[in-house]
Protein backbone atom coordinates (compact mmCIF):
# COMPACT_ATOMS: atom_id res chain seq x y z
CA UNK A 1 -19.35 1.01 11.12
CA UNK A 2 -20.35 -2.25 12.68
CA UNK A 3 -22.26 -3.11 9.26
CA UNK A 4 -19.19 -3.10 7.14
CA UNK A 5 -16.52 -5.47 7.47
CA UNK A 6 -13.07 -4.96 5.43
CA UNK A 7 -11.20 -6.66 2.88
CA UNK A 8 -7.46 -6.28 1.83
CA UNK A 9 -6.75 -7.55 -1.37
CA UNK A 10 -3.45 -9.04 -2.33
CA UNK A 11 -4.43 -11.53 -4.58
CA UNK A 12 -2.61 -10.45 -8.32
CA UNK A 13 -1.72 -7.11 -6.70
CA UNK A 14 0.30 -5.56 -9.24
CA UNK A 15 4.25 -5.43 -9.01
CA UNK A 16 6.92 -3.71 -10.47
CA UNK A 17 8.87 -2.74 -7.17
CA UNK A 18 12.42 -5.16 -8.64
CA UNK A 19 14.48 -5.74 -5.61
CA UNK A 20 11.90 -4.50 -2.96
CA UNK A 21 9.77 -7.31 -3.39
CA UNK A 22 12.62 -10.10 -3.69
CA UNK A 23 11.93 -11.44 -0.10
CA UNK A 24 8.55 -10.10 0.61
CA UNK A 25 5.23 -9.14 -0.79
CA UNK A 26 4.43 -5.23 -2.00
CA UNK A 27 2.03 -4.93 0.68
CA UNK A 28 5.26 -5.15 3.02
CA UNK A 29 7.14 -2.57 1.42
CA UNK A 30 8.63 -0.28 4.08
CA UNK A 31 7.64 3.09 3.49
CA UNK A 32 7.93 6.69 5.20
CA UNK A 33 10.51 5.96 7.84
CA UNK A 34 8.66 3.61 9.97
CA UNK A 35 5.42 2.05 7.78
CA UNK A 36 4.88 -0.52 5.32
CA UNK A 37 2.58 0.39 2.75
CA UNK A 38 -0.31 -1.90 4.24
CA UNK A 39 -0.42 -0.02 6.96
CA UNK A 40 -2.47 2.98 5.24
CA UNK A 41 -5.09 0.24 4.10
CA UNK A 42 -5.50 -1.11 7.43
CA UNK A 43 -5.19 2.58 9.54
CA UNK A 44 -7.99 3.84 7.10
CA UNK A 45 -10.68 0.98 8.18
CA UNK A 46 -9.63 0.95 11.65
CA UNK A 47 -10.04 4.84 11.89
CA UNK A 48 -13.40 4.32 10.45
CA UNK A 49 -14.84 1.67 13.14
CA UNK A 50 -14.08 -1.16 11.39
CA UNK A 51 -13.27 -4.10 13.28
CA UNK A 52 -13.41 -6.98 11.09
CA UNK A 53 -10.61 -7.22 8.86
CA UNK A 54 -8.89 -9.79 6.61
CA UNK A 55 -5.62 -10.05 4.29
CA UNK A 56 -5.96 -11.99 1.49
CA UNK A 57 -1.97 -13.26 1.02
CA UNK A 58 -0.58 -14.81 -2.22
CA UNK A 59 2.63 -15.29 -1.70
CA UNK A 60 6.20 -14.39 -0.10
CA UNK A 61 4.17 -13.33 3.63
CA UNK A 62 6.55 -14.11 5.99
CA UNK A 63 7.78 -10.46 6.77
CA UNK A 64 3.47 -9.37 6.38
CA UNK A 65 3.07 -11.84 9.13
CA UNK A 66 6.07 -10.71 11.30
CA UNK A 67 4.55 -7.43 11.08
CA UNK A 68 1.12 -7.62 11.52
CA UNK A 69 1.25 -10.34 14.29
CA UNK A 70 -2.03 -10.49 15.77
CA UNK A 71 -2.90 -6.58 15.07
CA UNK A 72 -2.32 -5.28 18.03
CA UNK A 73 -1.20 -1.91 16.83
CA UNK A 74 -4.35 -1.61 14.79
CA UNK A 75 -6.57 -2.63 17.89
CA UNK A 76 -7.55 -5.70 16.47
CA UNK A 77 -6.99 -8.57 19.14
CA UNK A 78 -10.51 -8.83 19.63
CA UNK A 79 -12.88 -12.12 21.02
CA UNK A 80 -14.77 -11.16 18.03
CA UNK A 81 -14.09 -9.95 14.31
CA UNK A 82 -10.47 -8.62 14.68
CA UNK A 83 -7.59 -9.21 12.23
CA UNK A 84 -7.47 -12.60 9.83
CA UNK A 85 -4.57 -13.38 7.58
CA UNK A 86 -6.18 -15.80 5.17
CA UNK A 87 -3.33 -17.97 3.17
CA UNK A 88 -3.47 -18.64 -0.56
CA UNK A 89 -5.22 -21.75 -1.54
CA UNK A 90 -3.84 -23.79 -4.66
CA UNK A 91 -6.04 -25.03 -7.53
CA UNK A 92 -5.81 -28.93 -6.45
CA UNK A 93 -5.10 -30.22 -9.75
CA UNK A 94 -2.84 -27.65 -10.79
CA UNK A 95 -1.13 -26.73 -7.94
CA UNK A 96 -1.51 -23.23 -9.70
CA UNK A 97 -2.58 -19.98 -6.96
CA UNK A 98 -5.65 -18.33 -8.92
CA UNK A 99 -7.27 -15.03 -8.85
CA UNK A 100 -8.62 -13.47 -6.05
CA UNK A 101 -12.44 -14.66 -6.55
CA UNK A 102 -11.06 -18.33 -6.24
CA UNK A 103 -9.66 -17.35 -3.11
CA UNK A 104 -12.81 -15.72 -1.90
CA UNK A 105 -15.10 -18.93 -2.69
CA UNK A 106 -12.34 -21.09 -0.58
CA UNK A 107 -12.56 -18.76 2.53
CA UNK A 108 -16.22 -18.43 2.31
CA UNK A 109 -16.91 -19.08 5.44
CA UNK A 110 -15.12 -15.90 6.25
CA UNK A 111 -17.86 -13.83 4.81
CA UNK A 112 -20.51 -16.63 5.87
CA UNK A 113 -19.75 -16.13 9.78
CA UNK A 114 -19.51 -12.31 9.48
CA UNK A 115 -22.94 -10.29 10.65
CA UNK A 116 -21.54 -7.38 8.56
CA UNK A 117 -24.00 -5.90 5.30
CA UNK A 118 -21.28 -4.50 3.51
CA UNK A 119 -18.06 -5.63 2.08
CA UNK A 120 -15.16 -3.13 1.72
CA UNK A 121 -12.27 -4.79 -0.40
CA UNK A 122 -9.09 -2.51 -0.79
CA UNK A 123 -5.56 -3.11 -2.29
CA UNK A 124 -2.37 -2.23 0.10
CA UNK A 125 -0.16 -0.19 -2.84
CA UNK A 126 -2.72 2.94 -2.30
CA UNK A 127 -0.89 5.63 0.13
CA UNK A 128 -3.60 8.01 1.21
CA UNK A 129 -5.43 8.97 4.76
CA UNK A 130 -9.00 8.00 4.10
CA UNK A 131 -12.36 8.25 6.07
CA UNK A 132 -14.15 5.46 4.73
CA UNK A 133 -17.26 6.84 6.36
CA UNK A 134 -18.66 8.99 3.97
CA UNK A 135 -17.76 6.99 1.23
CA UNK A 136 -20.05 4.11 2.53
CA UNK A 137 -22.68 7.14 3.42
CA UNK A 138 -22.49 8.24 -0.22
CA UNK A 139 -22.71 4.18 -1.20
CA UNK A 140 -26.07 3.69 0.87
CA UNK A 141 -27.48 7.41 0.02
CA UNK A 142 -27.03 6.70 -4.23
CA UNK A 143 -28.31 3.21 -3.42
CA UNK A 144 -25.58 1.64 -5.90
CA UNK A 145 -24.61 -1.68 -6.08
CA UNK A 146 -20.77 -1.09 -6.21
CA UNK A 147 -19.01 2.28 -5.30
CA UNK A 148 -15.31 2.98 -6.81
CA UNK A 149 -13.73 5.20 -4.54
CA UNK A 150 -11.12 7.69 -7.58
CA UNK A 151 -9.00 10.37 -7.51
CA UNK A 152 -9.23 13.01 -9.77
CA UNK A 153 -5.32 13.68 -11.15
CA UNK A 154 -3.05 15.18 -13.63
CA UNK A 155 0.08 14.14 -12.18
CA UNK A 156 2.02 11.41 -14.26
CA UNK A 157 1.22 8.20 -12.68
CA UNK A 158 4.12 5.71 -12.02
CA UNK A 159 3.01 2.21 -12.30
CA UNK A 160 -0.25 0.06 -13.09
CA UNK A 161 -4.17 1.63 -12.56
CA UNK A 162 -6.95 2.09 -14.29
CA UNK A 163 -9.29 4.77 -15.16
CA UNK A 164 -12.86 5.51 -14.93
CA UNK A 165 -14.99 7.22 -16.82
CA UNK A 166 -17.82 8.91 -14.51
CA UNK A 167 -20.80 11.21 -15.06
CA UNK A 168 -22.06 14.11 -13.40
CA UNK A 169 -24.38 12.13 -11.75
CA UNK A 170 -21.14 10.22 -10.27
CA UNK A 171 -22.50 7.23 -12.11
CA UNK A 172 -19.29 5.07 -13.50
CA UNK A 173 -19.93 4.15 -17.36
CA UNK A 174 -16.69 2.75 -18.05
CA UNK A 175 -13.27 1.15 -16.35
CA UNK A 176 -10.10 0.80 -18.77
CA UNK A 177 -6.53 -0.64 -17.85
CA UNK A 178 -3.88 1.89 -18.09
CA UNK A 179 -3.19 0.19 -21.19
CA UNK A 180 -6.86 1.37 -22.87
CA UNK A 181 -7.44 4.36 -25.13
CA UNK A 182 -9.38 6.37 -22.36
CA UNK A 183 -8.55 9.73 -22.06
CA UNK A 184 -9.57 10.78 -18.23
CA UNK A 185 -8.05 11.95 -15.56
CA UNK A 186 -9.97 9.69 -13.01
CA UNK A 187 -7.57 7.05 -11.21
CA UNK A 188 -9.71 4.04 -9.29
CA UNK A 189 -8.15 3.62 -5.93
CA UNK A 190 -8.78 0.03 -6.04
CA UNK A 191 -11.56 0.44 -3.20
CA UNK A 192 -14.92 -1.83 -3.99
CA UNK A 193 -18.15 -0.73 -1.48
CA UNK A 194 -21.00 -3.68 -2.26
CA UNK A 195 -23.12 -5.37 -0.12
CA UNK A 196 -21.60 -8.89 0.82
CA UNK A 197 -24.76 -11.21 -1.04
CA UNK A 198 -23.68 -9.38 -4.00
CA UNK A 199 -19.62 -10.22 -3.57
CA UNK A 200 -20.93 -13.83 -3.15
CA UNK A 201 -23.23 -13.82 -6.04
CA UNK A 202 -20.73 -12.52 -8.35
CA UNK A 203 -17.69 -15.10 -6.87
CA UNK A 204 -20.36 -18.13 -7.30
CA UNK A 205 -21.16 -16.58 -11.03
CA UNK A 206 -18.11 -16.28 -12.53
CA UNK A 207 -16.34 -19.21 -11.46
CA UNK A 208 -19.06 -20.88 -12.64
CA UNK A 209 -18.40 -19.55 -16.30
CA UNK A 210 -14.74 -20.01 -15.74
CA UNK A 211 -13.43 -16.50 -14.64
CA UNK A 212 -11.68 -15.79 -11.48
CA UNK A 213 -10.58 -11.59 -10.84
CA UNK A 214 -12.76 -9.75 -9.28
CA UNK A 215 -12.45 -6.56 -11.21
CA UNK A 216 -12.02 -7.64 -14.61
CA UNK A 217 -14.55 -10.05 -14.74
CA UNK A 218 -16.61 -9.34 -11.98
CA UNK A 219 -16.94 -5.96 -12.40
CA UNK A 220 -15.62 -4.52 -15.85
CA UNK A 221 -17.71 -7.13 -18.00
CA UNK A 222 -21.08 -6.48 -15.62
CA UNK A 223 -20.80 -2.28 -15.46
CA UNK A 224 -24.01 -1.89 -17.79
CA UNK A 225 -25.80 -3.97 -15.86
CA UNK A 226 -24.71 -2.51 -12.50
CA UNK A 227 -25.52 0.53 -10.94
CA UNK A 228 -21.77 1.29 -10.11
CA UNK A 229 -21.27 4.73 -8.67
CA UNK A 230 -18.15 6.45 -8.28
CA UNK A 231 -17.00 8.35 -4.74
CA UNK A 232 -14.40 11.32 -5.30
CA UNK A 233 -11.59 11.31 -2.86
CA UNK A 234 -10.42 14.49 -2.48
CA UNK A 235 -6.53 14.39 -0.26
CA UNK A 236 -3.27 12.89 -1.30
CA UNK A 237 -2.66 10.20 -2.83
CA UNK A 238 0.46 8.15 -3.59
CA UNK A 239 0.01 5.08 -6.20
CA UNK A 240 3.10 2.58 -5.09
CA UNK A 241 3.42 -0.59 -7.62
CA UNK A 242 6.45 0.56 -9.58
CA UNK A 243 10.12 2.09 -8.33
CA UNK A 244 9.78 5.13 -9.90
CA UNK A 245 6.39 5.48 -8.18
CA UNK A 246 8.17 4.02 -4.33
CA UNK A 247 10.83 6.93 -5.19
CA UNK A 248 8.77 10.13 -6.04
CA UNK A 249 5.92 9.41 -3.61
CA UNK A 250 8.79 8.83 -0.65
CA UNK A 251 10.52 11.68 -1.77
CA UNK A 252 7.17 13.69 -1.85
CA UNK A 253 6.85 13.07 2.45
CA UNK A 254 9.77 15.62 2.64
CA UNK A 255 7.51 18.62 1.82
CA UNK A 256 5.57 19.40 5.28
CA UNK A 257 1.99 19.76 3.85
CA UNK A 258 2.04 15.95 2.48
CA UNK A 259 3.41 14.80 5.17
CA UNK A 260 1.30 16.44 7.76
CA UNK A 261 -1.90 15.80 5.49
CA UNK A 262 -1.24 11.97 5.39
CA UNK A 263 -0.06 11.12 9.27
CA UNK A 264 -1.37 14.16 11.36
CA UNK A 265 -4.31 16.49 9.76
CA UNK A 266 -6.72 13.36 10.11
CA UNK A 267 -6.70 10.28 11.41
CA UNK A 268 -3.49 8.70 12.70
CA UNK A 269 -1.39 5.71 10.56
CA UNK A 270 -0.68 3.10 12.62
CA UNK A 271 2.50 0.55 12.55
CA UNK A 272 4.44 -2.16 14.48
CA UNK A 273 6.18 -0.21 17.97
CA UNK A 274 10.03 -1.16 17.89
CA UNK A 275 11.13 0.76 20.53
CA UNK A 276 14.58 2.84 20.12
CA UNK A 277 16.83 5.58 21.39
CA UNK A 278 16.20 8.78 19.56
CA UNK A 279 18.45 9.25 16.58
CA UNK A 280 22.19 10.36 17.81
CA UNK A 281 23.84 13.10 16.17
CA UNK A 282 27.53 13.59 16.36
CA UNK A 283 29.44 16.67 16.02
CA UNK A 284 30.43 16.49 12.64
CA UNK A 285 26.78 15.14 11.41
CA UNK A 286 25.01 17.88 9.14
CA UNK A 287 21.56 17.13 7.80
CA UNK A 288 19.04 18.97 5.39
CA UNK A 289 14.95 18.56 4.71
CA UNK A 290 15.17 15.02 5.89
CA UNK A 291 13.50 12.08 7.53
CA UNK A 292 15.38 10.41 10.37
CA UNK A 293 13.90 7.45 12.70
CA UNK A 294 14.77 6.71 15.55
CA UNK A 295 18.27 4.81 15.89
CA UNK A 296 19.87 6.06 13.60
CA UNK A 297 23.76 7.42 14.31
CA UNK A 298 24.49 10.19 11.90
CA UNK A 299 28.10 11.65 11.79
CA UNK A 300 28.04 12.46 7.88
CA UNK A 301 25.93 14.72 6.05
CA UNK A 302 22.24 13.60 4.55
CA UNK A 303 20.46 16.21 2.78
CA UNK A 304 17.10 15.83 1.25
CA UNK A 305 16.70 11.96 2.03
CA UNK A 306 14.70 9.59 4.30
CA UNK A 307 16.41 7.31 6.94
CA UNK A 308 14.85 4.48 8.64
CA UNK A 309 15.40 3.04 11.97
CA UNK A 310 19.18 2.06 12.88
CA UNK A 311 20.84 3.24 9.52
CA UNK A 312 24.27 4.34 10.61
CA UNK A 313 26.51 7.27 8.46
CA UNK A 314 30.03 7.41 9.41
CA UNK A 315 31.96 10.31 9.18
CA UNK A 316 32.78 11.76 5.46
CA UNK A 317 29.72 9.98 4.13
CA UNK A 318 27.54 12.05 1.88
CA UNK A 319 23.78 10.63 1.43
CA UNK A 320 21.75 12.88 -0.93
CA UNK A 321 18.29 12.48 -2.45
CA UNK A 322 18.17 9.00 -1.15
CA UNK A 323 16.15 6.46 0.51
CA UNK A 324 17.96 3.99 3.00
CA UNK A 325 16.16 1.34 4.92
CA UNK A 326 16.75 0.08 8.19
CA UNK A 327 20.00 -1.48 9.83
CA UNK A 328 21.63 0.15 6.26
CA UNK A 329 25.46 0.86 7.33
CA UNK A 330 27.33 3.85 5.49
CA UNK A 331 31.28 3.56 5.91
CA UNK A 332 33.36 6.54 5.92
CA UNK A 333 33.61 8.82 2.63
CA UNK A 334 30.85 6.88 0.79
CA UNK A 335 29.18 9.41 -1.57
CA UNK A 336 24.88 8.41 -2.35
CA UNK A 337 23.18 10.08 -4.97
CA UNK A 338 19.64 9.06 -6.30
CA UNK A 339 19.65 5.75 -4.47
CA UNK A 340 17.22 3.27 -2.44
CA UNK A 341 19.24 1.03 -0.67
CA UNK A 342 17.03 -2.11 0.94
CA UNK A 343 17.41 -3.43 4.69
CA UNK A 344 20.84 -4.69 5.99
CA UNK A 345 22.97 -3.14 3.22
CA UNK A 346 26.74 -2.29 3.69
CA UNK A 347 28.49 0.19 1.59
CA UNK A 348 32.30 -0.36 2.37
CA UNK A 349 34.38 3.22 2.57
CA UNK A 350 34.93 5.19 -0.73
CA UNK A 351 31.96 3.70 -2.80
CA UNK A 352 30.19 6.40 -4.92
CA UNK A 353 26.77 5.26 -5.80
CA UNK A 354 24.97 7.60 -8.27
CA UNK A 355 21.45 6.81 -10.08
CA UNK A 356 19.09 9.19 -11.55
CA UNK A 357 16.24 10.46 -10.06
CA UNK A 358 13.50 8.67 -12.92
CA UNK A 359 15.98 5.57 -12.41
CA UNK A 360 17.31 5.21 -8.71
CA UNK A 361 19.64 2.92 -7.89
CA UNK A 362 18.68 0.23 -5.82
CA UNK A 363 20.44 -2.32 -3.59
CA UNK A 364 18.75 -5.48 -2.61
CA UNK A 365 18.37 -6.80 1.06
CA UNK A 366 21.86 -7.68 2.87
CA UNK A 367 23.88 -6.94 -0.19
CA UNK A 368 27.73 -5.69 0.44
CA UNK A 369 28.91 -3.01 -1.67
């Protein structure tokens, strides 16, 4: 798709994540073991031959920057197009970050030097494995100006989306916060298909009249007078803005069909390599329908949980229902219930740590329990 180039959008992403998002932004979230939740944005254009690629940042990038270096992983240290981490850029008399069409009109030449037609613009808290191809096929085939890629769902959502109100004829009528009075069950995704003159028309346009999001006031206020056209995404999908969304949709990666369908049946995810020794289990180590990366030293029992790289359990320690990031260190007889502990954590011997599974407990970066 050398006609599309891709946008992630982290400009006023929405977050509710607490303690996860102390020291770095949502799109940085680790997720799954090894990922951060930007990686499923990125894998999904890359997969579908797109090689131009930018990250609109806001705020508290360090760790996005550590780990997306110069995208690499994602094949996307390239002469030409490749990987660009645009910065957020004040309001000068204000000193005040604005919305995300502010920061497109102040890295317009971005979009200026790019050959690409079409502009795909994507959020990073959407956890799916996506072929982006036939989405843009069904874009160009309905001739629309703007194609919402949504999920038909029952599930309870955890978190902040909107719906969409969409005809037979896939034609969008309507887009409500998840605040509104609309009674669907279609979810937007938060991935916008136009064609790049129209993203600059409508940046130049609404600044001009004083509004600066993209969504709700480029393209909520405009949908009667734009052919917007809704594409049905059919495979899993994991909405992560909120805790209780971070805990059921990690938790959800422990039943084989999910997790096959989102990082084998398709297209690969891609991440940052660390390389590590395999995980090390001792003799008295017992595990149960979990997760365990590499480096990890296990010589307690961890039952229906997800471990990331170089967590160590000592010996007595019982980690259930849990998430535990990396470099986490359980001491002996610690007992973890309903829990995501953050990177770096120490639980000194005997702790009992309990939460509830719509409430986990959670333990911010480096903290000593």
């Amino acid at each position: 798709m050398k006609h599309v180039m891709g946008v992630i959008n982290l400009v006023n992403e929405p977050d509710d994540l607490e303690e996860l998002t102390y020291f770095r932004c949502p799109a940085s979230v680790p997720f799954g073991g090894r990922y951060r939740l930007i990686d499923f944005a990125l894998s999904n254009m890359v997969n579908s031959g797109i090689d131009n690629v930018a990250v609109f940042t806001q705020h508290k990038y360090r760790s996005l920057m550590d780990h997306l270096g110069s995208g690499k992983e994602w094949d996307l240290d390239r002469k030409r197009g490749g990987l660009f981490v645009l910065p957020s850029v004040l309001d000068e008399p204000t000193g005040i970050s604005r919305g995300d069409l502010y920061q497109f009109y102040s890295h317009r030449d971005y979009f200026y030097r790019g050959k690409e037609e079409f502009v795909i613009i994507s959020r990073s808290h959407m956890v799916c494995n996506l072929d982006l191809r036939d989405a843009v096929r069904y874009h160009e085939d309905m001739q629309a100006d703007i194609t919402v890629i949504y999920k038909q769902t029952d599930e309870e959502v955890h978190g902040k989306f909107r719906r969409m109100a969409v005809k037979d004829t896939g034609q969008v009528t309507l887009m409500e916060d998840h605040t509104g009075r609309l009674r669907t069950n279609n979810i937007s995704m938060e991935m916008y298909i136009m064609s790049k003159a129209l993203l600059l028309d409508m940046v130049e346009s609404c600044l001009a009249q004083g509004y600066d999001h993209l969504v709700r006031d480029g393209i909520m206020k405009n949908i009667d007078k734009l052919s917007v056209y809704g594409y049905k995404f059919e495979g899993h999908l994991g909405i992560v803005n909120s805790i209780q969304g971070y805990y059921k949709h990690s938790m959800q990666l422990l039943n084989p069909a999910i997790w096959r369908e989102l990082f084998f049946q398709k297209n690969l995810i891609f991440t940052k390599v660390k390389d590590e020794p395999p995980a090390k289990y001792f003799d008295s180590a017992a595990t149960k329908n979990a997760l365990i990366a590499n480096g990890c030293q296990i010589e307690g029992k961890v039952e229906n949980s997800i471990l990331f790289r170089g967590v160590k359990i000592r010996k007595g320690a019982y980690v259930k229902n849990s998430i535990i990031l990396q470099n986490c260190e359980i001491e002996e007889n610690v007992i973890i219930e309903n829990a995501i502990l953050d990177k770096d954590v120490f639980i000194s011997r005997g702790r009992v740590l309990t939460g509830d599974n719509k409430a986990p407990f959670i333990a911010a970066k480096t903290k000593v329990i």
